[in-house]
N, C-alpha and C. Protein backbone atom coordinates (compact mmCIF):
# COMPACT_ATOMS: atom_id res chain seq x y z
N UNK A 1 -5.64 20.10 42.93
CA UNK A 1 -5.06 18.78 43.14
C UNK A 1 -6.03 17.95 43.96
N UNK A 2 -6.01 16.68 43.57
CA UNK A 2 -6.74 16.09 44.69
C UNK A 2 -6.43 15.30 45.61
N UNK A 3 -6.98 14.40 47.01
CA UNK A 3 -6.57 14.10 47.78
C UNK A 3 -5.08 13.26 47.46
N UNK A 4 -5.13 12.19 46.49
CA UNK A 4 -4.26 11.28 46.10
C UNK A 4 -3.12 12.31 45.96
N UNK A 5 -3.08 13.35 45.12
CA UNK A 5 -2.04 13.87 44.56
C UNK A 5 -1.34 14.65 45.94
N UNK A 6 -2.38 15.53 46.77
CA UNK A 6 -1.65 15.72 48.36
C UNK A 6 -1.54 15.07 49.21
N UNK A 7 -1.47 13.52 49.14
CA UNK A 7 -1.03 12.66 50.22
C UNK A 7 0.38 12.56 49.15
N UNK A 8 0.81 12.03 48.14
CA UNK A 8 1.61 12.06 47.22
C UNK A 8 2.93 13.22 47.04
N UNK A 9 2.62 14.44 47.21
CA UNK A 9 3.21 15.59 47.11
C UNK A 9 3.62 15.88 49.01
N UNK A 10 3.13 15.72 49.96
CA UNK A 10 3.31 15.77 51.33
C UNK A 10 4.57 14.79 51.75
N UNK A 11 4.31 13.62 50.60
CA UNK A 11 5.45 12.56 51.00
C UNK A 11 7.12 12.84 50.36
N UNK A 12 7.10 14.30 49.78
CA UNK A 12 8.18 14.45 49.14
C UNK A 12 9.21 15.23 50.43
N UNK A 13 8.64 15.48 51.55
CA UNK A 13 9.48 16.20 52.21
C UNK A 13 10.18 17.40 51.86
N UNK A 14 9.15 18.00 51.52
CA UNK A 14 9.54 19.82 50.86
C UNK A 14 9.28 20.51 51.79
N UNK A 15 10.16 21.54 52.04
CA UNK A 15 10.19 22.57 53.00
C UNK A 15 9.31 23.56 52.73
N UNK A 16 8.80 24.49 52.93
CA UNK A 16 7.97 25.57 52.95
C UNK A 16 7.60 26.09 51.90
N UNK A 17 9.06 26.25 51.84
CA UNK A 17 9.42 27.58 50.24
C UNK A 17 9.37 27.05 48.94
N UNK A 18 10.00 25.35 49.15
CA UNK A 18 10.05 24.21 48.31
C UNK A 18 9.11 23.83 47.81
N UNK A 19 7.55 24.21 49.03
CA UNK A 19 6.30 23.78 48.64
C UNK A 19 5.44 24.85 47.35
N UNK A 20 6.00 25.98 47.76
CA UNK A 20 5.51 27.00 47.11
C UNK A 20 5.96 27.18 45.91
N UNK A 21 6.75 26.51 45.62
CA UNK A 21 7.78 27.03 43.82
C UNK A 21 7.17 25.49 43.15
N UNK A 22 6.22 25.84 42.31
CA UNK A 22 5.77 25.38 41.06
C UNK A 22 6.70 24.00 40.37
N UNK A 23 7.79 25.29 39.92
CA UNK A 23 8.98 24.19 39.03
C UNK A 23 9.50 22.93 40.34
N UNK A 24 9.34 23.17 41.26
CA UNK A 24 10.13 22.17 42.26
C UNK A 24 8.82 21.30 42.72
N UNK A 25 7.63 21.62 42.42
CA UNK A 25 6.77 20.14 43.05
C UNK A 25 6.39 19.68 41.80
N UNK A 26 6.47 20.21 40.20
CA UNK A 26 6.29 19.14 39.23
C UNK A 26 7.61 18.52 38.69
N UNK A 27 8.84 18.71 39.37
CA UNK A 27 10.09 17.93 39.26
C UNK A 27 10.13 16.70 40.42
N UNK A 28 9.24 17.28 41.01
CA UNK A 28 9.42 15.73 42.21
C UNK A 28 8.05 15.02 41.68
N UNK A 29 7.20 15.44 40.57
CA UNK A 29 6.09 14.25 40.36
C UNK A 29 6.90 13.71 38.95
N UNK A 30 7.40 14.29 38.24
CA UNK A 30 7.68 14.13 37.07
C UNK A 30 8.86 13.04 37.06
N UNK A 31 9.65 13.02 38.64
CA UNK A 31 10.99 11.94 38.95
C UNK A 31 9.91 10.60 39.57
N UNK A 32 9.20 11.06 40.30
CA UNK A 32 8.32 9.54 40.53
C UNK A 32 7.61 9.21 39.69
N UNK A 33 7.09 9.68 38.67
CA UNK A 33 6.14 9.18 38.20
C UNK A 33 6.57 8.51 36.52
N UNK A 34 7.16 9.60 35.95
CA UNK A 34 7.70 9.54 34.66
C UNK A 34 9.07 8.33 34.51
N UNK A 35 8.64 7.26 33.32
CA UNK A 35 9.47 6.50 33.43
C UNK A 35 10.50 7.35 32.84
N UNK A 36 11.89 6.51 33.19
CA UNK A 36 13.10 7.24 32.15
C UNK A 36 13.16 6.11 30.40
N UNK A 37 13.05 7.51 29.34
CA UNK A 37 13.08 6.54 27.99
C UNK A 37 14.52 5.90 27.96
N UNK A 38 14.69 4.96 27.30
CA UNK A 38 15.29 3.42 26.64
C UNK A 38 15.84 4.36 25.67
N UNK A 39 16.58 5.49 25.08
CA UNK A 39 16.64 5.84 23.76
C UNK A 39 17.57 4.99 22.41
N UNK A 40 18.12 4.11 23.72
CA UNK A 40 18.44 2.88 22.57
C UNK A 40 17.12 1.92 21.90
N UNK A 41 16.22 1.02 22.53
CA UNK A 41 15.10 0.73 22.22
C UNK A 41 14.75 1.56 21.34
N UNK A 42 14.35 3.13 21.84
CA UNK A 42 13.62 3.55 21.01
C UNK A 42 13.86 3.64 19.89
N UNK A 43 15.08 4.14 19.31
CA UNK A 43 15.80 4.07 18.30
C UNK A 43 15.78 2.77 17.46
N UNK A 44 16.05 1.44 17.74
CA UNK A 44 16.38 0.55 17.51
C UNK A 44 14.53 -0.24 16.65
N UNK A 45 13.37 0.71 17.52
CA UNK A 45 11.95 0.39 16.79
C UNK A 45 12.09 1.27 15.77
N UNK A 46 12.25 2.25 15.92
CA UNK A 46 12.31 3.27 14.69
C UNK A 46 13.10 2.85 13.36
N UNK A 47 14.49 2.57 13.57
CA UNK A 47 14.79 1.57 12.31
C UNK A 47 14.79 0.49 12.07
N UNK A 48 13.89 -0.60 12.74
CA UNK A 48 13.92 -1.92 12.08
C UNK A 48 12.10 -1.64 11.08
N UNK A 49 11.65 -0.11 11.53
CA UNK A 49 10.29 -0.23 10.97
C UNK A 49 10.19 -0.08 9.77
N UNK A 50 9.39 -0.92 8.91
CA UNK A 50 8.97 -1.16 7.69
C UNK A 50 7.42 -0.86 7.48
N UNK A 51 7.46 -0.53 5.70
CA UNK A 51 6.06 -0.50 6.21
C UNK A 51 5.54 -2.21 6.04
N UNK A 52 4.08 -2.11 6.64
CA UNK A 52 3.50 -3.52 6.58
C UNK A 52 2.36 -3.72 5.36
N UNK A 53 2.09 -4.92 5.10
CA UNK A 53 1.25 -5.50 4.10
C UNK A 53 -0.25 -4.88 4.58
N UNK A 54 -0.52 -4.76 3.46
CA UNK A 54 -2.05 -3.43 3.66
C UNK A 54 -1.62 -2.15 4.30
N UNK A 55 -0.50 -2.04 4.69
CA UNK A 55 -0.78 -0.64 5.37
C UNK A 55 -0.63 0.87 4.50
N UNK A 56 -1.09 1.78 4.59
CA UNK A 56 -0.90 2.48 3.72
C UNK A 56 0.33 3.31 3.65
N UNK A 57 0.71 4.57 2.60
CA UNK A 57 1.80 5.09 2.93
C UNK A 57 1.92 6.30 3.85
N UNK A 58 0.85 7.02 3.91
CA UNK A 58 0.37 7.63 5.11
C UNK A 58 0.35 7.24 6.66
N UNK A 59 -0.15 5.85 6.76
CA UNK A 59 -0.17 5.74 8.30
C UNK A 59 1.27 5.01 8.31
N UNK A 60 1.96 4.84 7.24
CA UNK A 60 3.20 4.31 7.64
C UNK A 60 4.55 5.50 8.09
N UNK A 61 3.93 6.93 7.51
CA UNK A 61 4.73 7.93 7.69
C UNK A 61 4.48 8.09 9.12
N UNK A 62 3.23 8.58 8.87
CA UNK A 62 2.61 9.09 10.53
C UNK A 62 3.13 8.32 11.77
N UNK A 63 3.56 6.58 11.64
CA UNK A 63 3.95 5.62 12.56
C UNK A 63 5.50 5.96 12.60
N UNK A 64 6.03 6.43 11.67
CA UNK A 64 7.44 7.25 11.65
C UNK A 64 8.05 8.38 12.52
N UNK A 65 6.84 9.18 12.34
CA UNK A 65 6.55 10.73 13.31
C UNK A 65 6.96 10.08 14.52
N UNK A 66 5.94 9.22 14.72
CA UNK A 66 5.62 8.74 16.17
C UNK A 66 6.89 8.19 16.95
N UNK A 67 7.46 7.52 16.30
CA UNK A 67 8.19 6.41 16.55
C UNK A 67 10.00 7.42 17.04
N UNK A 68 10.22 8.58 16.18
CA UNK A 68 10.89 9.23 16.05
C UNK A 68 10.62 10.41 17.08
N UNK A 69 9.69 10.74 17.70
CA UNK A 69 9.51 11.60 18.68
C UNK A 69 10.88 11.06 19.97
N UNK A 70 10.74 9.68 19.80
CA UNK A 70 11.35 9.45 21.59
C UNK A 70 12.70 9.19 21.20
N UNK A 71 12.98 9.37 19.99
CA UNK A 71 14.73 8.87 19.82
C UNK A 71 15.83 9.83 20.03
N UNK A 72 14.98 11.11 20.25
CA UNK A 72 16.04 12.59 20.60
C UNK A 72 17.39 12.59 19.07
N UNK A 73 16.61 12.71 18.01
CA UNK A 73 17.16 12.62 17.00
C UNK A 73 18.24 14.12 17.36
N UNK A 74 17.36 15.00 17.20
CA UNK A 74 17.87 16.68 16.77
C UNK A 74 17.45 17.25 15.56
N UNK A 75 18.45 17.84 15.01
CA UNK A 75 18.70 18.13 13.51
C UNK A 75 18.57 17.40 12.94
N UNK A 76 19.14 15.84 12.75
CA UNK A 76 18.37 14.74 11.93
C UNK A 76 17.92 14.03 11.93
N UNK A 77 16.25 14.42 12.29
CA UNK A 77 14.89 13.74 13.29
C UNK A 77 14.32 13.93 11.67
N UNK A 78 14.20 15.11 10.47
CA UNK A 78 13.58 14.88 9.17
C UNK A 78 14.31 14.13 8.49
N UNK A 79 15.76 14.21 8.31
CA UNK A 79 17.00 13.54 7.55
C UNK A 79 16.28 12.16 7.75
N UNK A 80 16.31 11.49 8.95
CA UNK A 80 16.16 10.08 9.45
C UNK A 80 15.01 9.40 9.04
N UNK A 81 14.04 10.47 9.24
CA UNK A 81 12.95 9.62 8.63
C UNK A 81 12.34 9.68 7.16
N UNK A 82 13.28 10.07 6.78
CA UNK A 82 13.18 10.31 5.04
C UNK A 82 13.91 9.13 4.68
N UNK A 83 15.23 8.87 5.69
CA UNK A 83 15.78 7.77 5.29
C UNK A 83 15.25 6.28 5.37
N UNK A 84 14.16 6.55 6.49
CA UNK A 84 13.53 5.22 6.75
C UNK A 84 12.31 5.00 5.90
N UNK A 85 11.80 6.03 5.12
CA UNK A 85 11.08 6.09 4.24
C UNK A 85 11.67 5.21 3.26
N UNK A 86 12.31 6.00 2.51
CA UNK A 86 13.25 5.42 1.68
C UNK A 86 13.51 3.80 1.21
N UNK A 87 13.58 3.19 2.42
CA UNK A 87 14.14 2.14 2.75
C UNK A 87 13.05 0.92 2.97
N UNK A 88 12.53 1.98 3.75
CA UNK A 88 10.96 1.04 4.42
C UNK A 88 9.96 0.86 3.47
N UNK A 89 9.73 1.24 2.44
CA UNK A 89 8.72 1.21 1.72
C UNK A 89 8.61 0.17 1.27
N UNK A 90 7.04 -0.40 1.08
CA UNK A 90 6.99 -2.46 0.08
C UNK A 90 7.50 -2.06 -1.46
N UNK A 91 7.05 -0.69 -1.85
CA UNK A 91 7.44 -0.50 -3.29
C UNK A 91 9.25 -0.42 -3.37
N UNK A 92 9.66 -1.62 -4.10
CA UNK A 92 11.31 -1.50 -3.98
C UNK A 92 11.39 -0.77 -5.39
N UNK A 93 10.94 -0.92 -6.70
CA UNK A 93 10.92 0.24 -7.23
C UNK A 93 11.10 1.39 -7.42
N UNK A 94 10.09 1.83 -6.52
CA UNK A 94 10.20 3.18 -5.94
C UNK A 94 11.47 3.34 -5.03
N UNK A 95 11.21 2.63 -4.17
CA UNK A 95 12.64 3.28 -3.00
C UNK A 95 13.84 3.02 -3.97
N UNK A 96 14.54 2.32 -5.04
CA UNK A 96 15.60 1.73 -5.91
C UNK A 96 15.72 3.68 -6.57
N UNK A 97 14.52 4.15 -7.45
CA UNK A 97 14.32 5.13 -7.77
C UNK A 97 14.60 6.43 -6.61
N UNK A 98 14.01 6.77 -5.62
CA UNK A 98 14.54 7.26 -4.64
C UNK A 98 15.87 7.82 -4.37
N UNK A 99 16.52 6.53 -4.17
CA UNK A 99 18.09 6.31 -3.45
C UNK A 99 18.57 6.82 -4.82
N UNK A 100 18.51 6.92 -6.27
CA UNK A 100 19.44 7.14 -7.06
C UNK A 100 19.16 8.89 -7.12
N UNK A 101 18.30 9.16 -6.69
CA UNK A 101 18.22 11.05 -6.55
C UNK A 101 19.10 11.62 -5.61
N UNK A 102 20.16 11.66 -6.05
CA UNK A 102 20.90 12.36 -4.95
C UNK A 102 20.71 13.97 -4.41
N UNK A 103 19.35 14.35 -5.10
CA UNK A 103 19.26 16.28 -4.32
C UNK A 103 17.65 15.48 -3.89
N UNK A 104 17.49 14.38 -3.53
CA UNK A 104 16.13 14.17 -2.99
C UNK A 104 15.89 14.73 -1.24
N UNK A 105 14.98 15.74 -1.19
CA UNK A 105 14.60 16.14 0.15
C UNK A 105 13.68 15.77 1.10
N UNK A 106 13.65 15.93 2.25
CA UNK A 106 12.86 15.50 3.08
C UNK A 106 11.34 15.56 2.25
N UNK A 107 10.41 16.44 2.08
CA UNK A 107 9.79 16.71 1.40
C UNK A 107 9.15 16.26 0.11
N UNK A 108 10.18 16.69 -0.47
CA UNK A 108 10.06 15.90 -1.57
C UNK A 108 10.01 14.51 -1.97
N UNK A 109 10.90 13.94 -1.22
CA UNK A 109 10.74 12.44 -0.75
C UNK A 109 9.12 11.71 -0.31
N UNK A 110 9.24 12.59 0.53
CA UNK A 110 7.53 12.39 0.88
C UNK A 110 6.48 12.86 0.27
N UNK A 111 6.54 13.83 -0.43
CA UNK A 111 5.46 13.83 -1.67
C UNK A 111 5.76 12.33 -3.23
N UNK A 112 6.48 12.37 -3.19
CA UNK A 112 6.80 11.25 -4.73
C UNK A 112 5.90 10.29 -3.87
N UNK A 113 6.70 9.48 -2.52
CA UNK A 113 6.17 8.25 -2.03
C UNK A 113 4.49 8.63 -2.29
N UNK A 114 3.84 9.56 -1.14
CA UNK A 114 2.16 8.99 -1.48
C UNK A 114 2.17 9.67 -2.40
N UNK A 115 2.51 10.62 -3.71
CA UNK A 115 2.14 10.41 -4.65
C UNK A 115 1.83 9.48 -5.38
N UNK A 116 2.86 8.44 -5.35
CA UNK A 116 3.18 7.01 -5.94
C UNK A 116 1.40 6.51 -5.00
N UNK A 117 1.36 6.00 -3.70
CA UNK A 117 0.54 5.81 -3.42
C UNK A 117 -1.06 5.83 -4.17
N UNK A 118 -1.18 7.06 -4.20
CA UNK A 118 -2.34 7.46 -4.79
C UNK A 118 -2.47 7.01 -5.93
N UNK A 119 -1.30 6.77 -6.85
CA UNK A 119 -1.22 6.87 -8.51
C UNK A 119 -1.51 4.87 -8.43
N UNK A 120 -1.02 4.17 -7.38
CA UNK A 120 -1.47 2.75 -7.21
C UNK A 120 -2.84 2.49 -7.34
N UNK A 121 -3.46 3.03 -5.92
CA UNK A 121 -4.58 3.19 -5.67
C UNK A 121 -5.99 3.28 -6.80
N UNK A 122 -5.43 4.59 -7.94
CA UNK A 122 -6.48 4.93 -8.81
C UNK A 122 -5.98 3.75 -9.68
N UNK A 123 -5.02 3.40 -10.41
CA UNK A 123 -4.74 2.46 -11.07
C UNK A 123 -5.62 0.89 -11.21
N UNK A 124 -5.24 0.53 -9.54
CA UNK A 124 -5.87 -0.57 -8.97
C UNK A 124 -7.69 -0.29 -9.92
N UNK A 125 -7.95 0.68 -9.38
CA UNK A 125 -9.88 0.78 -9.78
C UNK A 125 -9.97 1.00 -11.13
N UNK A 126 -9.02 1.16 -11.82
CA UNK A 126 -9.23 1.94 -13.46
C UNK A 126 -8.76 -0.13 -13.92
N UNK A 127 -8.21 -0.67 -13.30
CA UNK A 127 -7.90 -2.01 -14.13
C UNK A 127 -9.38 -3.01 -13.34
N UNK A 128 -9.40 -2.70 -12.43
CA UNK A 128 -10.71 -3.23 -12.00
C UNK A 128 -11.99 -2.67 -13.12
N UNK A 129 -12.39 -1.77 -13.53
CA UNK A 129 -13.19 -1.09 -14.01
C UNK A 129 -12.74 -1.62 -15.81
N UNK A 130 -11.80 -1.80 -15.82
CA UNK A 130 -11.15 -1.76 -17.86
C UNK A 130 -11.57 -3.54 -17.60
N UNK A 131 -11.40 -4.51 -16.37
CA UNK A 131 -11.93 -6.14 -16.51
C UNK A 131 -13.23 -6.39 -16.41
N UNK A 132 -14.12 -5.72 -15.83
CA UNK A 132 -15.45 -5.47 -15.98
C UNK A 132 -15.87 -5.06 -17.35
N UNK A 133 -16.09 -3.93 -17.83
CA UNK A 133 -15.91 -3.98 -19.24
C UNK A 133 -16.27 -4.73 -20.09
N UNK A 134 -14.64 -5.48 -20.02
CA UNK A 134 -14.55 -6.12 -21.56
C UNK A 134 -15.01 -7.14 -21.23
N UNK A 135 -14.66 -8.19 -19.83
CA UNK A 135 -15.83 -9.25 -19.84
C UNK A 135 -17.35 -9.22 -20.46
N UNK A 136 -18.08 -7.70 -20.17
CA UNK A 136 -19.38 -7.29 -20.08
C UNK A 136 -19.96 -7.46 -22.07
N UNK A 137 -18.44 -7.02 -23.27
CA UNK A 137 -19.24 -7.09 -24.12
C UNK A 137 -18.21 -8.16 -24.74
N UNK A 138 -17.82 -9.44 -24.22
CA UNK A 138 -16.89 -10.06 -25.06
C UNK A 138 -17.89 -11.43 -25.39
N UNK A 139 -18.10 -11.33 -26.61
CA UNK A 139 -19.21 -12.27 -26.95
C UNK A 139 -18.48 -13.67 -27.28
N UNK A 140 -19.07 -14.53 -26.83
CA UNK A 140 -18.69 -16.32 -27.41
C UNK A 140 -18.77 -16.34 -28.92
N UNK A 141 -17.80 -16.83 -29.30
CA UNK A 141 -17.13 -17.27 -30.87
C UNK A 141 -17.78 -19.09 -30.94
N UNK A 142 -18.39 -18.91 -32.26
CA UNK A 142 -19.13 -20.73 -32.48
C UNK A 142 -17.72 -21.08 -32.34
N UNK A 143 -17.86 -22.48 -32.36
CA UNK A 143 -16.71 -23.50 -32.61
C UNK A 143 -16.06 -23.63 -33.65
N UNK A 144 -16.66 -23.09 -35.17
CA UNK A 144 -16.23 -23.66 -36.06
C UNK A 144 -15.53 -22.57 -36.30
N UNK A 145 -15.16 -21.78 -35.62
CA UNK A 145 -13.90 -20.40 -35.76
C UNK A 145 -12.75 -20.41 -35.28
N UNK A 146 -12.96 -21.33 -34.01
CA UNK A 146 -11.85 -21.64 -33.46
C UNK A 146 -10.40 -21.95 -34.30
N UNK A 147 -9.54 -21.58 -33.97
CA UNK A 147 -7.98 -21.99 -34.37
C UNK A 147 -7.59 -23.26 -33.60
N UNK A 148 -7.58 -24.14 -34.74
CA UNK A 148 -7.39 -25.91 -34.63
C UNK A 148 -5.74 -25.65 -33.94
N UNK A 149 -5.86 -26.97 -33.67
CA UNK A 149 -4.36 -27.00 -33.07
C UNK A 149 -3.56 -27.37 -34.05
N UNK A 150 -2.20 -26.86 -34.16
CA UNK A 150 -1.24 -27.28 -35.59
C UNK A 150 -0.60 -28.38 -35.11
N UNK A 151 -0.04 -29.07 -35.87
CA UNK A 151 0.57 -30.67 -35.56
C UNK A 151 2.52 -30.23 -35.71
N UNK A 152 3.08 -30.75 -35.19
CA UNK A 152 5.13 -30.17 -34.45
C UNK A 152 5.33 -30.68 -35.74
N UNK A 153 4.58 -31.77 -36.50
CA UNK A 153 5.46 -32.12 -38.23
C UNK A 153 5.15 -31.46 -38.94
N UNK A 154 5.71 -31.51 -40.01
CA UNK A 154 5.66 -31.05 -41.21
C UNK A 154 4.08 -30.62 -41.44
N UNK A 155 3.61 -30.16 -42.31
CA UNK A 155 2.59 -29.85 -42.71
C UNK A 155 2.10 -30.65 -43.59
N UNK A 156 0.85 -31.75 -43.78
CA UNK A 156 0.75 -32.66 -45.50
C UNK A 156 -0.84 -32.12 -45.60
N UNK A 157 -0.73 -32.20 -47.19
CA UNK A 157 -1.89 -31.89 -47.60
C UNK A 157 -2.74 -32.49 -47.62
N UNK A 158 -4.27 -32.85 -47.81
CA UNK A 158 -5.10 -33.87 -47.96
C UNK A 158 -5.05 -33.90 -49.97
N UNK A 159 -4.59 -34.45 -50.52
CA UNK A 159 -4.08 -33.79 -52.24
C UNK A 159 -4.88 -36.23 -52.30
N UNK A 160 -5.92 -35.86 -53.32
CA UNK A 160 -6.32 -37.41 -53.77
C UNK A 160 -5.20 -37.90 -54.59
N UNK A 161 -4.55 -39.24 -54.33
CA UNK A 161 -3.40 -39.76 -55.25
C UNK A 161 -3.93 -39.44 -56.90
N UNK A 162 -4.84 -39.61 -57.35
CA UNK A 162 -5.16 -39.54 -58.62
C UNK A 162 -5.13 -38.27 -59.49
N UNK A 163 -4.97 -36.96 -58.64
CA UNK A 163 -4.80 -35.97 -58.85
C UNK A 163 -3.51 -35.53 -59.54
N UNK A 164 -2.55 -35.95 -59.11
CA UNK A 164 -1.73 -36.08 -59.19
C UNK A 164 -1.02 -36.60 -61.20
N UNK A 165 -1.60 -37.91 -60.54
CA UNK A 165 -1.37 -38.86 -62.21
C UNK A 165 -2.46 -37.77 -63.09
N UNK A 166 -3.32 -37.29 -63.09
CA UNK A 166 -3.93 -36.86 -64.20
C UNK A 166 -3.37 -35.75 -64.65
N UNK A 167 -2.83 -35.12 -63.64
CA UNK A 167 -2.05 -33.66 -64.36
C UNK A 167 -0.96 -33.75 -65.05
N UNK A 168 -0.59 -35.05 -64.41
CA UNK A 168 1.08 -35.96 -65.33
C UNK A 168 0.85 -36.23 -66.50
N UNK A 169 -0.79 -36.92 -66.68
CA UNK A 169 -0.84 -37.48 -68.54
C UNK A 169 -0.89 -36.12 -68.64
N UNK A 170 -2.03 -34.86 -68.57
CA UNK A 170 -2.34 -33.72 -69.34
C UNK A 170 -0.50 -33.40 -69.84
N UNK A 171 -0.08 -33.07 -68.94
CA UNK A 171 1.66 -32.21 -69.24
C UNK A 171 2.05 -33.15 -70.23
N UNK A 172 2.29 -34.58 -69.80
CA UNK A 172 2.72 -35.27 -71.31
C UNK A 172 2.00 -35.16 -72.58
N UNK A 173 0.71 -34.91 -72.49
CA UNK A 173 0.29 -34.42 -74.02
C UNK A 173 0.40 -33.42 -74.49
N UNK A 174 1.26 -32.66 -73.77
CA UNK A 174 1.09 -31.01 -74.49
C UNK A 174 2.33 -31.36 -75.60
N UNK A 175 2.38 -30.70 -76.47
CA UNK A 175 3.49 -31.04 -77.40
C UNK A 175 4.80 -30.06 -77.12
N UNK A 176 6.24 -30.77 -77.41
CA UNK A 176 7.20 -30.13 -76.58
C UNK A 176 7.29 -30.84 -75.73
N UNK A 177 6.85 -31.13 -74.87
CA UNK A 177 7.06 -31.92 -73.52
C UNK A 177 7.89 -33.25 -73.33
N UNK A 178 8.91 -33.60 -72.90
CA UNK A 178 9.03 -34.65 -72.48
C UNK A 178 9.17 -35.04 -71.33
N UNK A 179 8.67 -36.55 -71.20
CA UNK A 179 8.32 -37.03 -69.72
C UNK A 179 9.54 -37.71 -68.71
């Protein structure tokens, strides 16, 4: 110990025997020194936590762990944070999918999520990689290939008026015919 800690420990007014028993001089540093936890607060960070934009699904579990250490859950310290998984995740998809598994386990819960993760992740680079690509061999089309714009009316032909009258005399001369 050093000086600080035996000017500190002298000021507890321990008797002899008091001084000598271990468990009784780190209960008198552990009452001065150690704040007392909030386990409402604590609780109350633990479920309003979500995960955040960029963050991953890993450090959003791990911030779960953490967060769940000081709430003196018990027995449902894994239950709880499967549930905040669940819930907390940006993928609503996924968590929608989740919540309808009713034999979904701690575990298991947490493998699908960064599974899902990972399966984003490679996705993201395989559509990055498939737009590179096709930009790389998509060659310019001349103009005169282009698809004209169609007109909301009717459709008319470009047909010369005279076209017309000449196929009219031919039909009237065929014999049989009347006009």
């Amino acid at each position: 110990m050093g000086e600080q800690a035996e000017d500190i420990f002298s000021s507890f007014g321990l008797s002899e025997t008091e001084q000598d028993d271990f468990d009784i001089g780190v209960k008198m540093f552990n009452d001065r020194f150690v704040v007392e936890k909030n386990t409402i607060f604590e609780r109350a960070q633990f479920n309003i936590r979500v995960q955040l934009d960029g963050e991953s699904v890993n450090t959003f579990i791990t911030v779960l762990y953490t967060l769940a250490e000081h709430c003196e859950y018990g027995v449902l310290h894994d239950e709880l944070i499967r549930y905040r998984i669940v819930v907390g995740i940006r993928d609503k998809n996924l968590s929608e999918k989740l919540q309808l598994d009713a034999d979904l386990t701690f575990t298991k819960g947490i493998e699908r999520v960064r599974l899902s993760g990972v399966v984003k992740k490679q996705q993201e680079k395989l559509i990055e990689k498939d737009s590179a690509s096709v930009n790389a061999i998509k060659p310019n089309k001349p103009a005169k290939f282009l698809k004209q714009k169609q007109s909301s009316g009717p459709r008319k032909q470009n047909v010369k008026p005279n076209f017309h009258r000449k196929n009219n005399e031919n039909e009237s001369r065929l014999p049989g015919k009347c006009k």
